[in-house]
Protein backbone atom coordinates (compact mmCIF):
# COMPACT_ATOMS: atom_id res chain seq x y z
CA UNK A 1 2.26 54.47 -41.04
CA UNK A 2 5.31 53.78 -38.45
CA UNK A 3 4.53 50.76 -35.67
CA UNK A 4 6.24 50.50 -32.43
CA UNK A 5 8.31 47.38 -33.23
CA UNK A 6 9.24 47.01 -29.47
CA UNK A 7 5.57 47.27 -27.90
CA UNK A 8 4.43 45.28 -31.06
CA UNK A 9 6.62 42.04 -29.89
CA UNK A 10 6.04 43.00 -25.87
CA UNK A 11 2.20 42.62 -27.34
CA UNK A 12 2.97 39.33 -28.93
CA UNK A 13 4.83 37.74 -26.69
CA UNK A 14 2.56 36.26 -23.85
CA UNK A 15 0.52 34.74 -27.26
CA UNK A 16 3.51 33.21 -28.40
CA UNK A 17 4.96 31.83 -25.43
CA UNK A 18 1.59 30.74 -24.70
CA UNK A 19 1.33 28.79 -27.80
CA UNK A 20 4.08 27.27 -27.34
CA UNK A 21 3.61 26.20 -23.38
CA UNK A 22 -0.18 24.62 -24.97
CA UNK A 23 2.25 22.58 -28.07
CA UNK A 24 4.37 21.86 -24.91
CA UNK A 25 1.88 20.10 -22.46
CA UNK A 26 -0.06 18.48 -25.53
CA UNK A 27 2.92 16.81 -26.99
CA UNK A 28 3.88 15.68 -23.41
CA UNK A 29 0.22 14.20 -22.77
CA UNK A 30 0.32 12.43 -26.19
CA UNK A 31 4.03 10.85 -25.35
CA UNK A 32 2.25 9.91 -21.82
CA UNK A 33 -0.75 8.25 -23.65
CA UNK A 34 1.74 6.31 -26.09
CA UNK A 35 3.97 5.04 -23.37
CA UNK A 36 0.66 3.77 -21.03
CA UNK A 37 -1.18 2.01 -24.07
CA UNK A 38 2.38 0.53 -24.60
CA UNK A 39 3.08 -0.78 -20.95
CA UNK A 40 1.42 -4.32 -19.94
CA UNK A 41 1.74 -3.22 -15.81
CA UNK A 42 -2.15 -3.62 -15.33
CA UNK A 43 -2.19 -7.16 -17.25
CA UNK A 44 0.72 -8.16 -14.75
CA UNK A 45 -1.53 -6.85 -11.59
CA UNK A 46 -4.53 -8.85 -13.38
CA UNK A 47 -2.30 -12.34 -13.78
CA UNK A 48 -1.16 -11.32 -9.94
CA UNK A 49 -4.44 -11.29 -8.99
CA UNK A 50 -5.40 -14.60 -10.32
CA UNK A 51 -3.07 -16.27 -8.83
CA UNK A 52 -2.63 -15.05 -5.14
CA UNK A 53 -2.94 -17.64 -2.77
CA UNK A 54 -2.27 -15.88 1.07
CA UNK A 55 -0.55 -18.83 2.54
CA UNK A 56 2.33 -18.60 -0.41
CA UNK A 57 3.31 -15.31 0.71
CA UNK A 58 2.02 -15.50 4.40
CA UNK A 59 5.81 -15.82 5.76
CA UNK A 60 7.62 -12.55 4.28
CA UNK A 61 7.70 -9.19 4.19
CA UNK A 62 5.60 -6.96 1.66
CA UNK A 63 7.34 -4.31 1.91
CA UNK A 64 10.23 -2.67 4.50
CA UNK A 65 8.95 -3.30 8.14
CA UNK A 66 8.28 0.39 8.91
CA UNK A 67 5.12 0.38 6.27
CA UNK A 68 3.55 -1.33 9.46
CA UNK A 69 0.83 -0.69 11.10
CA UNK A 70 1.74 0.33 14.72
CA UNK A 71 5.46 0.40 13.91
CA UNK A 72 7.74 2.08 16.23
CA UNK A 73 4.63 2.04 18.57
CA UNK A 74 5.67 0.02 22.53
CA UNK A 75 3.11 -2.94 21.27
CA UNK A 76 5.17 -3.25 18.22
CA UNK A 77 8.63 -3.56 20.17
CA UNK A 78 6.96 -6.69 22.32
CA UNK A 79 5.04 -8.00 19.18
CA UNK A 80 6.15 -11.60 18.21
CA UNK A 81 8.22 -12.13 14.23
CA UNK A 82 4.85 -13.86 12.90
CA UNK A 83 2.55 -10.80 14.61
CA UNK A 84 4.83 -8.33 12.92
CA UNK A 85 4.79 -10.08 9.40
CA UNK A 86 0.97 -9.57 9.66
CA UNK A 87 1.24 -6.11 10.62
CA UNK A 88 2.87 -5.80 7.82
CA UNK A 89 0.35 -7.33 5.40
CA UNK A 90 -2.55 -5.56 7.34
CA UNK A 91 -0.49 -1.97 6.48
CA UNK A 92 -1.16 -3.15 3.04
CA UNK A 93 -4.35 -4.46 3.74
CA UNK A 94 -5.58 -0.93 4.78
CA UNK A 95 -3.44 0.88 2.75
CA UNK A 96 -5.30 -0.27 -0.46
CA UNK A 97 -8.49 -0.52 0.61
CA UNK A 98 -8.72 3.24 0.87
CA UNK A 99 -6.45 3.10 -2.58
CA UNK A 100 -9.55 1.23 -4.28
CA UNK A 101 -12.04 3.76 -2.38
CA UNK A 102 -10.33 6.83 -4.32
CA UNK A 103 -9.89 4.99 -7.16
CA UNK A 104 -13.32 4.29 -7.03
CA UNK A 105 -13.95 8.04 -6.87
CA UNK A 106 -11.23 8.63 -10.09
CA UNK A 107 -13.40 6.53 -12.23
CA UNK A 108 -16.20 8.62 -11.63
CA UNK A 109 -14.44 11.94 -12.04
CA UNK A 110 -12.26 11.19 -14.66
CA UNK A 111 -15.93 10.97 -16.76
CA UNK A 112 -17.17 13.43 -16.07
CA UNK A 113 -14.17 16.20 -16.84
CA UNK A 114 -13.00 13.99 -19.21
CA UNK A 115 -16.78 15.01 -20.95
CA UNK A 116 -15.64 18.91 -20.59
CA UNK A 117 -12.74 18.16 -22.12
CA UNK A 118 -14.37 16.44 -24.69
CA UNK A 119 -16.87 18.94 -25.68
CA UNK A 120 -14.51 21.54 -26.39
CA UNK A 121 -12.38 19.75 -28.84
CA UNK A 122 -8.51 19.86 -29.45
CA UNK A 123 -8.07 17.14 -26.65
CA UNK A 124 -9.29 14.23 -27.68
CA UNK A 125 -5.52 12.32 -26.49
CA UNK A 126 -6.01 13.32 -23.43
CA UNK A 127 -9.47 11.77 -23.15
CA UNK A 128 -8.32 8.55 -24.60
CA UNK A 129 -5.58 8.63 -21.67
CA UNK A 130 -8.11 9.50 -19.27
CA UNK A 131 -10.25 6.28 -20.71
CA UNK A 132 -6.82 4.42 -20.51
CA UNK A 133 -6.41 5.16 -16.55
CA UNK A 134 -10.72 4.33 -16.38
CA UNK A 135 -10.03 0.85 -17.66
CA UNK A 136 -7.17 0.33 -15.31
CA UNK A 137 -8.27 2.19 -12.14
CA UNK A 138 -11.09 -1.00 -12.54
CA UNK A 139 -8.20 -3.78 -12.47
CA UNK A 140 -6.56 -2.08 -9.93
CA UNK A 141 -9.63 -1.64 -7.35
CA UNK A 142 -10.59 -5.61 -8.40
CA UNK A 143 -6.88 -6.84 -7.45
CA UNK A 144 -6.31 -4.60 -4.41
CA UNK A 145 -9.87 -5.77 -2.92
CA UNK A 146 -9.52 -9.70 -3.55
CA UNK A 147 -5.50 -9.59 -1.98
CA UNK A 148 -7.17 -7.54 0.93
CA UNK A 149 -9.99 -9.56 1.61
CA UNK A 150 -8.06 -12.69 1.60
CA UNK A 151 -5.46 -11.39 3.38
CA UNK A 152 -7.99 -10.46 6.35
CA UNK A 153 -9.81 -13.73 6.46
CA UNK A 154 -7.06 -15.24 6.76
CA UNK A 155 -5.29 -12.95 9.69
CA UNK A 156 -8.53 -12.02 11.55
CA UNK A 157 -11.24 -14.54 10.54
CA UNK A 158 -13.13 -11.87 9.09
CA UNK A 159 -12.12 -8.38 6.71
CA UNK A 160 -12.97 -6.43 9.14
CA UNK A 161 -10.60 -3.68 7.46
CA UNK A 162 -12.64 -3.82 4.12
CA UNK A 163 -16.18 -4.16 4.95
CA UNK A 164 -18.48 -1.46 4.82
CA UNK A 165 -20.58 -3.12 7.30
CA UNK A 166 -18.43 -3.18 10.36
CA UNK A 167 -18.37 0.05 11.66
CA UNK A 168 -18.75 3.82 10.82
CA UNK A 169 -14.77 3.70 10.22
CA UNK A 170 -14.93 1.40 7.85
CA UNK A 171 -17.65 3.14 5.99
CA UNK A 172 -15.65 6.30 5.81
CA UNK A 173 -13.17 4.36 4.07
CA UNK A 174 -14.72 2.84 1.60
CA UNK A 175 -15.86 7.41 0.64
CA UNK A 176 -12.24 7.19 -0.75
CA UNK A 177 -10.35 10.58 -0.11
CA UNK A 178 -13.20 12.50 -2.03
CA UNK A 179 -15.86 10.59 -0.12
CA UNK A 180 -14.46 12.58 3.09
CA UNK A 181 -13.50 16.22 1.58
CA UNK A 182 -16.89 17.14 2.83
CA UNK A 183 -20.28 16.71 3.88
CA UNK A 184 -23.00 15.22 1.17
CA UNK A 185 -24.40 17.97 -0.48
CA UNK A 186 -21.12 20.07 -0.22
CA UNK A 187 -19.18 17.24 -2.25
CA UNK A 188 -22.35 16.74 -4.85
CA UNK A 189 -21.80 20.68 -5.67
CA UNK A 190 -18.02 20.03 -6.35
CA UNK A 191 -19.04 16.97 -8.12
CA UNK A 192 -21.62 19.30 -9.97
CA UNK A 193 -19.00 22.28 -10.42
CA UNK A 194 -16.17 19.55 -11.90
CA UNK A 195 -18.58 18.59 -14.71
CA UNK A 196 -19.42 22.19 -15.68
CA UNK A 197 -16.31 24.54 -16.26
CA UNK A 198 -13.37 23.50 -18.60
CA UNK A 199 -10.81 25.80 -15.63
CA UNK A 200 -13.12 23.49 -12.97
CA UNK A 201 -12.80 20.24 -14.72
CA UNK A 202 -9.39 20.98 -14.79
CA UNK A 203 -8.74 22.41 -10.89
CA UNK A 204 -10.24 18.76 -9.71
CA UNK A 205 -6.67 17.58 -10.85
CA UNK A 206 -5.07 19.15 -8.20
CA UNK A 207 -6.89 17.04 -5.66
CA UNK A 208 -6.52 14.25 -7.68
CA UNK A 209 -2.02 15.04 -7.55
CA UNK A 210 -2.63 15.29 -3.84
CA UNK A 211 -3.79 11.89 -3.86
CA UNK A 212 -1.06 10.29 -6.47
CA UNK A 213 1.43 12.21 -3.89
CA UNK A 214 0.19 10.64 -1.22
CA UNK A 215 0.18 7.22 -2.79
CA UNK A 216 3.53 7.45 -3.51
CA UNK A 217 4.74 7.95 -0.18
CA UNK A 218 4.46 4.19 0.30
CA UNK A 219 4.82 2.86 -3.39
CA UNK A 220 8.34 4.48 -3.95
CA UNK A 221 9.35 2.31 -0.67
CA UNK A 222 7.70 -0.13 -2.25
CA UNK A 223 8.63 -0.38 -5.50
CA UNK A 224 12.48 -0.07 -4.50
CA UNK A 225 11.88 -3.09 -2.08
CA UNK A 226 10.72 -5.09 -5.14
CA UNK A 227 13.71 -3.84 -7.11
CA UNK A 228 16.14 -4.92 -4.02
CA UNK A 229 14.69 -8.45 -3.89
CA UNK A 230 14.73 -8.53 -7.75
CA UNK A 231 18.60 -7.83 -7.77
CA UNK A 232 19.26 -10.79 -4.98
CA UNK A 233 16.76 -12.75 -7.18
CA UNK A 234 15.37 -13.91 -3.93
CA UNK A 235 11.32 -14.53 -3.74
CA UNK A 236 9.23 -11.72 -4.50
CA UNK A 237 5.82 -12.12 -3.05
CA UNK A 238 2.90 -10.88 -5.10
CA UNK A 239 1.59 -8.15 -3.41
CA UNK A 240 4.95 -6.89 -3.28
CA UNK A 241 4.79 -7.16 -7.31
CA UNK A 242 1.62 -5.79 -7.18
CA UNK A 243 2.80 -2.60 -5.56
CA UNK A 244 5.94 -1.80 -7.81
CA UNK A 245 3.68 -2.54 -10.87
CA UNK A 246 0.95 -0.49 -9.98
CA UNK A 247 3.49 2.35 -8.89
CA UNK A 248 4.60 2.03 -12.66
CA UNK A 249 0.85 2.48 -13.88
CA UNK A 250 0.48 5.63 -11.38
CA UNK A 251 3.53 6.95 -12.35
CA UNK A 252 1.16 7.59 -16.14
CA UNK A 253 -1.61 8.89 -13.80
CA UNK A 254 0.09 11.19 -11.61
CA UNK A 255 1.84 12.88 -15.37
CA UNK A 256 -1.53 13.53 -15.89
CA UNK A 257 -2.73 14.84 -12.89
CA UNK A 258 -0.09 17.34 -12.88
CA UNK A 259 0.02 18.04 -16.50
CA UNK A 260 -3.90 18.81 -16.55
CA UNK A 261 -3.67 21.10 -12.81
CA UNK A 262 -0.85 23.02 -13.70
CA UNK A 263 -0.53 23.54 -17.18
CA UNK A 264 -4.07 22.71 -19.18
CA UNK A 265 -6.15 25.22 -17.33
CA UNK A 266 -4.26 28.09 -18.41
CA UNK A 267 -5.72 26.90 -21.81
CA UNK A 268 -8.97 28.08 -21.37
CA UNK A 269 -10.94 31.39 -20.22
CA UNK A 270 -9.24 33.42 -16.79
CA UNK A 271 -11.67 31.76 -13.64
CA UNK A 272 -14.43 33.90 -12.48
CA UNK A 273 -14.50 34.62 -9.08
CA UNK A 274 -17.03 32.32 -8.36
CA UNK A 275 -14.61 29.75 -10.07
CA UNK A 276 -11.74 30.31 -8.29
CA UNK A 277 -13.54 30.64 -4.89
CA UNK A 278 -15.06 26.93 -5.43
CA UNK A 279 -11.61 25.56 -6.48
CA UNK A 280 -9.79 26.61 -3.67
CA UNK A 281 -12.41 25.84 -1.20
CA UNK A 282 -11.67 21.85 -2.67
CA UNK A 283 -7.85 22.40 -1.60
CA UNK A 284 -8.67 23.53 1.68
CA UNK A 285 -11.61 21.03 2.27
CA UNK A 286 -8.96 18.24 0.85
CA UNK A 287 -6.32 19.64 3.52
CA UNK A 288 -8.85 19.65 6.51
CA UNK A 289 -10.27 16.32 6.17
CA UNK A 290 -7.17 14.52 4.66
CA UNK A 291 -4.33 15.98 5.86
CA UNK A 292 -4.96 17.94 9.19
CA UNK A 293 -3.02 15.21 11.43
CA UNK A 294 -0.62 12.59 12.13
CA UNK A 295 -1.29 9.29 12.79
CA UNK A 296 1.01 7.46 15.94
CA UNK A 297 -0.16 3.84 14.52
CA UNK A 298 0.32 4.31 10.69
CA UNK A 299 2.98 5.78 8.54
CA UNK A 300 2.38 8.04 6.10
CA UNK A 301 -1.40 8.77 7.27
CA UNK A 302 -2.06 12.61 7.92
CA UNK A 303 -5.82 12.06 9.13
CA UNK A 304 -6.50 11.85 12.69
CA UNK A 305 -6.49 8.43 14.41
CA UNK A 306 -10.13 8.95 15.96
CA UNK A 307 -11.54 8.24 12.09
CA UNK A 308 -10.00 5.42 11.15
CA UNK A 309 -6.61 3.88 13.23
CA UNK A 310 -7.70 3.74 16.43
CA UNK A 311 -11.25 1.58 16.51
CA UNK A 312 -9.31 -0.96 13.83
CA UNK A 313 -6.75 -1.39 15.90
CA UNK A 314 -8.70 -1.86 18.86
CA UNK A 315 -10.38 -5.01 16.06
CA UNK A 316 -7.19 -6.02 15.56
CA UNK A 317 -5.94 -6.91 18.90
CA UNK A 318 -9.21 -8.05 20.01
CA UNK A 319 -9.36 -11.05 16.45
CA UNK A 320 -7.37 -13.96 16.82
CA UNK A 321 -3.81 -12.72 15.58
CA UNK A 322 -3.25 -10.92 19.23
CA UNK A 323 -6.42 -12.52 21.25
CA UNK A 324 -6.29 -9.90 23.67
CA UNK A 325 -8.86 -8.80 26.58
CA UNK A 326 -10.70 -5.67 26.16
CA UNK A 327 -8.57 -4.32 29.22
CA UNK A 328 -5.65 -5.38 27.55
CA UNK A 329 -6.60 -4.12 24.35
CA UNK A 330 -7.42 -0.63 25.62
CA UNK A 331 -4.16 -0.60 27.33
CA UNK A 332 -2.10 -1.23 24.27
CA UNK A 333 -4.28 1.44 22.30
CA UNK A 334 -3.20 4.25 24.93
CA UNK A 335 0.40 3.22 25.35
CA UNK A 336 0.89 3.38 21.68
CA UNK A 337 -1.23 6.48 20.60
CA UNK A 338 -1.06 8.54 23.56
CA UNK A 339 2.15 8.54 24.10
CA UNK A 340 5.40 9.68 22.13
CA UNK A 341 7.34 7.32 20.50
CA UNK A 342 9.72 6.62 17.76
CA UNK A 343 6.58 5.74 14.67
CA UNK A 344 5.05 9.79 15.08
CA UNK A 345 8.70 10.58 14.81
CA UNK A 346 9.20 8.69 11.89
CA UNK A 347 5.93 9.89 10.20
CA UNK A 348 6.55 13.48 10.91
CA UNK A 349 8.73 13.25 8.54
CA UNK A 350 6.94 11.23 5.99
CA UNK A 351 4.78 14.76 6.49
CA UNK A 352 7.48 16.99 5.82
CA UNK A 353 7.90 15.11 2.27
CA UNK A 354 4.27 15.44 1.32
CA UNK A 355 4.28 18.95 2.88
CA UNK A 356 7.37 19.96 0.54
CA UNK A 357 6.49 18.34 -2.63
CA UNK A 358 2.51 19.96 -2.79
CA UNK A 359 3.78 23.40 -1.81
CA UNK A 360 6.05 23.18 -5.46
CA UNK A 361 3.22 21.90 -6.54
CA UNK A 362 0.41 24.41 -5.54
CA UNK A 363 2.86 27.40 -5.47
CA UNK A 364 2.72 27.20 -9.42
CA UNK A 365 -1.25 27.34 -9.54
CA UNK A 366 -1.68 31.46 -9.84
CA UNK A 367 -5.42 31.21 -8.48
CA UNK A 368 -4.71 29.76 -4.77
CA UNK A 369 -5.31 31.19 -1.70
CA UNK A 370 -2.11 32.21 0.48
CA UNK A 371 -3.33 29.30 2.69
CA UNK A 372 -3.43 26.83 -0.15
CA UNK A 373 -0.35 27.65 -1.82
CA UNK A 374 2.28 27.32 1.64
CA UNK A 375 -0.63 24.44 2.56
CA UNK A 376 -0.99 26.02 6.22
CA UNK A 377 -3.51 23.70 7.33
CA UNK A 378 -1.62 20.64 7.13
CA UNK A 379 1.36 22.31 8.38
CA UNK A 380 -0.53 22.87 11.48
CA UNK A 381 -1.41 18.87 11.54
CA UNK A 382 2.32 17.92 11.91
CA UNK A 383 2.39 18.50 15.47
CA UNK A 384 3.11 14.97 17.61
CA UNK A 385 2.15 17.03 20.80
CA UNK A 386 -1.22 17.79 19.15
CA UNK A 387 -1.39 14.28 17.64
CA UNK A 388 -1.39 13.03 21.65
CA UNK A 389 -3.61 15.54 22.54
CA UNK A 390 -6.33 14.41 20.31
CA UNK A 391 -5.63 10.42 20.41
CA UNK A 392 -5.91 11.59 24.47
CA UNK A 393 -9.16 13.24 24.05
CA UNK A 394 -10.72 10.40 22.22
CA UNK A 395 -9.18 7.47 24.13
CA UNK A 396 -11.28 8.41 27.29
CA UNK A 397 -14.33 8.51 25.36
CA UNK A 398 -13.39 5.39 23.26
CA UNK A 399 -12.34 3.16 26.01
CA UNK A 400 -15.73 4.09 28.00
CA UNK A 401 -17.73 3.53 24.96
CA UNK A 402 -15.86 -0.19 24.35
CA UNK A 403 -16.78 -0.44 28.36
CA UNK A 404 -20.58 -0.22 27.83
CA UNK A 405 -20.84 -2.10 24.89
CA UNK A 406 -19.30 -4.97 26.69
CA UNK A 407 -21.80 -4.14 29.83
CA UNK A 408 -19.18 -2.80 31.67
CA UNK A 409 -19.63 1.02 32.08
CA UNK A 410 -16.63 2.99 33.60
């Protein structure tokens, strides 16, 4: 009997090269896991912790000055050397609050796909490194909330950034980036769907790189503004170390996140349609809620300022660190978001980064949606005229709503 040596191996070959991409990711998740049980990062974050004391670290710089809140912004230009230190520290401040909101969310999901995973067998490293990142998401979300909370009592006489209680924008915060990818029983299906399907348990990865990508927008800055004051050997503070070591545990996280979204899928069964429908509904929900703006008060935020920037800000300038009127307040809050300046220029292109690095990212998924893949939603959010638009929209209903509430209507 004669064989067809040439369509024989053209048979064989995607099985081979596919055995040999699943050897591939599988030896690179088990070097991952080594190197994280190896590292002592969290136990340095932990010790960090422990010992924080605000007024130690009350008189420097966290991190460069433009990971400010309100930098580049007209108030910021006027704003005295000890205001702009704290604008500093309050960058931070709400920077990892929402941090330990979707890590929050990471514990949670990382259980229950990390159960998928289990069930099938042949994984079982990478769910001991997804028990690893568990165990430290925890240190991390303790550390980040006792330096913020501190931090705020200290600046504002109360944490107004960090409590759930103080408005609906601080609520929304403490959802965490999955808390606000959509409405309640929307999110509990995807929460349902990521438990269910190894290629689903898998796809929730993707969202979870978008976050590590978006994290490390500020912790790269970060962590080379540690090494910079390391080299000097001048005085590091410790949130500062607190950053560049918990950059070095995401750095783990994020080798995960992309190993599992872009290679461990292929692993398993082609999606159904239903499967691949669901998954790319997350990305688009994700790039909707999270990443359809640009904020003119905070670098490296893609959400619009109605949700979040605006009504703290407005908290900010009315606590003791600026002591402002509520006319003077509101006056700030439309010179500096509806208005251009140089801090939307600055985070347009902190955008283009995070707009360049997912489409690499998402172009090698072969199940997204054209709209997904070139991420054509949150292109559409870098605008700075539509940025002032909206902040325009919402100031005139803002400012009349502050007006009533302090029994002044306009």
């Amino acid at each position: 009997m004669m064989y067809n040596t040439e369509e024989l191996n053209t048979q064989q070959q995607p099985q081979i090269t596919c055995e040999i991409q699943v050897k591939k990711h599988l030896k690179v998740t088990e070097i991952n896991y080594r190197r994280n049980k190896e590292s002592n990062y969290t136990e340095k974050i932990k010790e960090l912790e422990q010992n924080f004391d605000y007024s130690s670290y009350k008189d420097h710089y966290w991190s460069d000055p433009e990971l400010s809140i309100l930098y580049g912004t007209p108030l910021y230009e006027v704003a005295s050397p000890s205001q702009k230190i704290a604008l500093n520290h309050l960058f931070w401040v709400g920077g990892y609050n929402l941090t330990a909101a979707s890590e929050t969310n990471t514990v949670l999901y990382n259980q229950i796909t990390g159960s998928v995973f289990y069930s099938i067998g042949g994984y079982e490293t990478l769910c001991h490194e997804l028990d690893v990142e568990t165990s430290q998401e925890r240190y991390h979300i303790h550390a980040f909330r006792t330096v913020a909370n501190m931090t705020e009592l200290d600046l504002l006489g109360d944490a107004i950034i960090g409590n759930p209680f103080t408005g609906h924008e601080s609520k929304a915060m403490q959802g965490g980036m999955i808390g606000r990818l959509s409405p309640g029983p929307v999110r509990h299906l995807f929460s349902f769907n990521w438990g269910s399907t190894p290629f689903l348990a898998s796809q929730y990865y993707a969202l979870r790189f978008i976050a590590n990508m978006i994290l490390k927008l500020t912790e790269h800055s970060r962590s080379q503004y540690f090494k910079e004051l390391e080299k000097k050997n001048e005085f590091i503070p410790a949130p500062t170390a607190i950053s560049y070591y918990h950059f070095l545990d995401e750095s783990f996280h994020t080798t995960t996140s992309q190993l599992i979204a872009q290679d461990l899928y292929k692993d398993f069964p082609k999606p159904t349609k239903y499967e691949k429908f669901m998954a790319n509904l997350s990305i688009y929900m994700m790039q909707f809620t999270v990443l359809n703006g640009l904020s003119a008060g905070a670098v490296a935020s893609f959400y619009p300022d109605n949700l979040f920037v605006i009504p703290l800000v407005y908290k900010i300038l009315r606590s003791p660190l600026f002591a402002m009127s509520t006319q003077e307040a509101l006056f700030w809050i439309e010179k500096c978001f509806c208005h251009e300046h140089e801090g939307l220029h600055l985070n347009l292109k902190y955008h283009q980064r995070l707009i360049s690095e997912l489409c690499k990212f998402f172009d090698k998924l072969d199940y997204t949606w054209p709209v997904n893949r070139e991420m054509r939603v949150m292109a559409t959010g870098g605008s700075i005229s539509k940025a002032i638009q909206n902040n325009t929209q919402f100031f005139h209903k803002f400012s009349k709503s502050v007006a009533c509430e302090n029994g002044n209507p306009i």
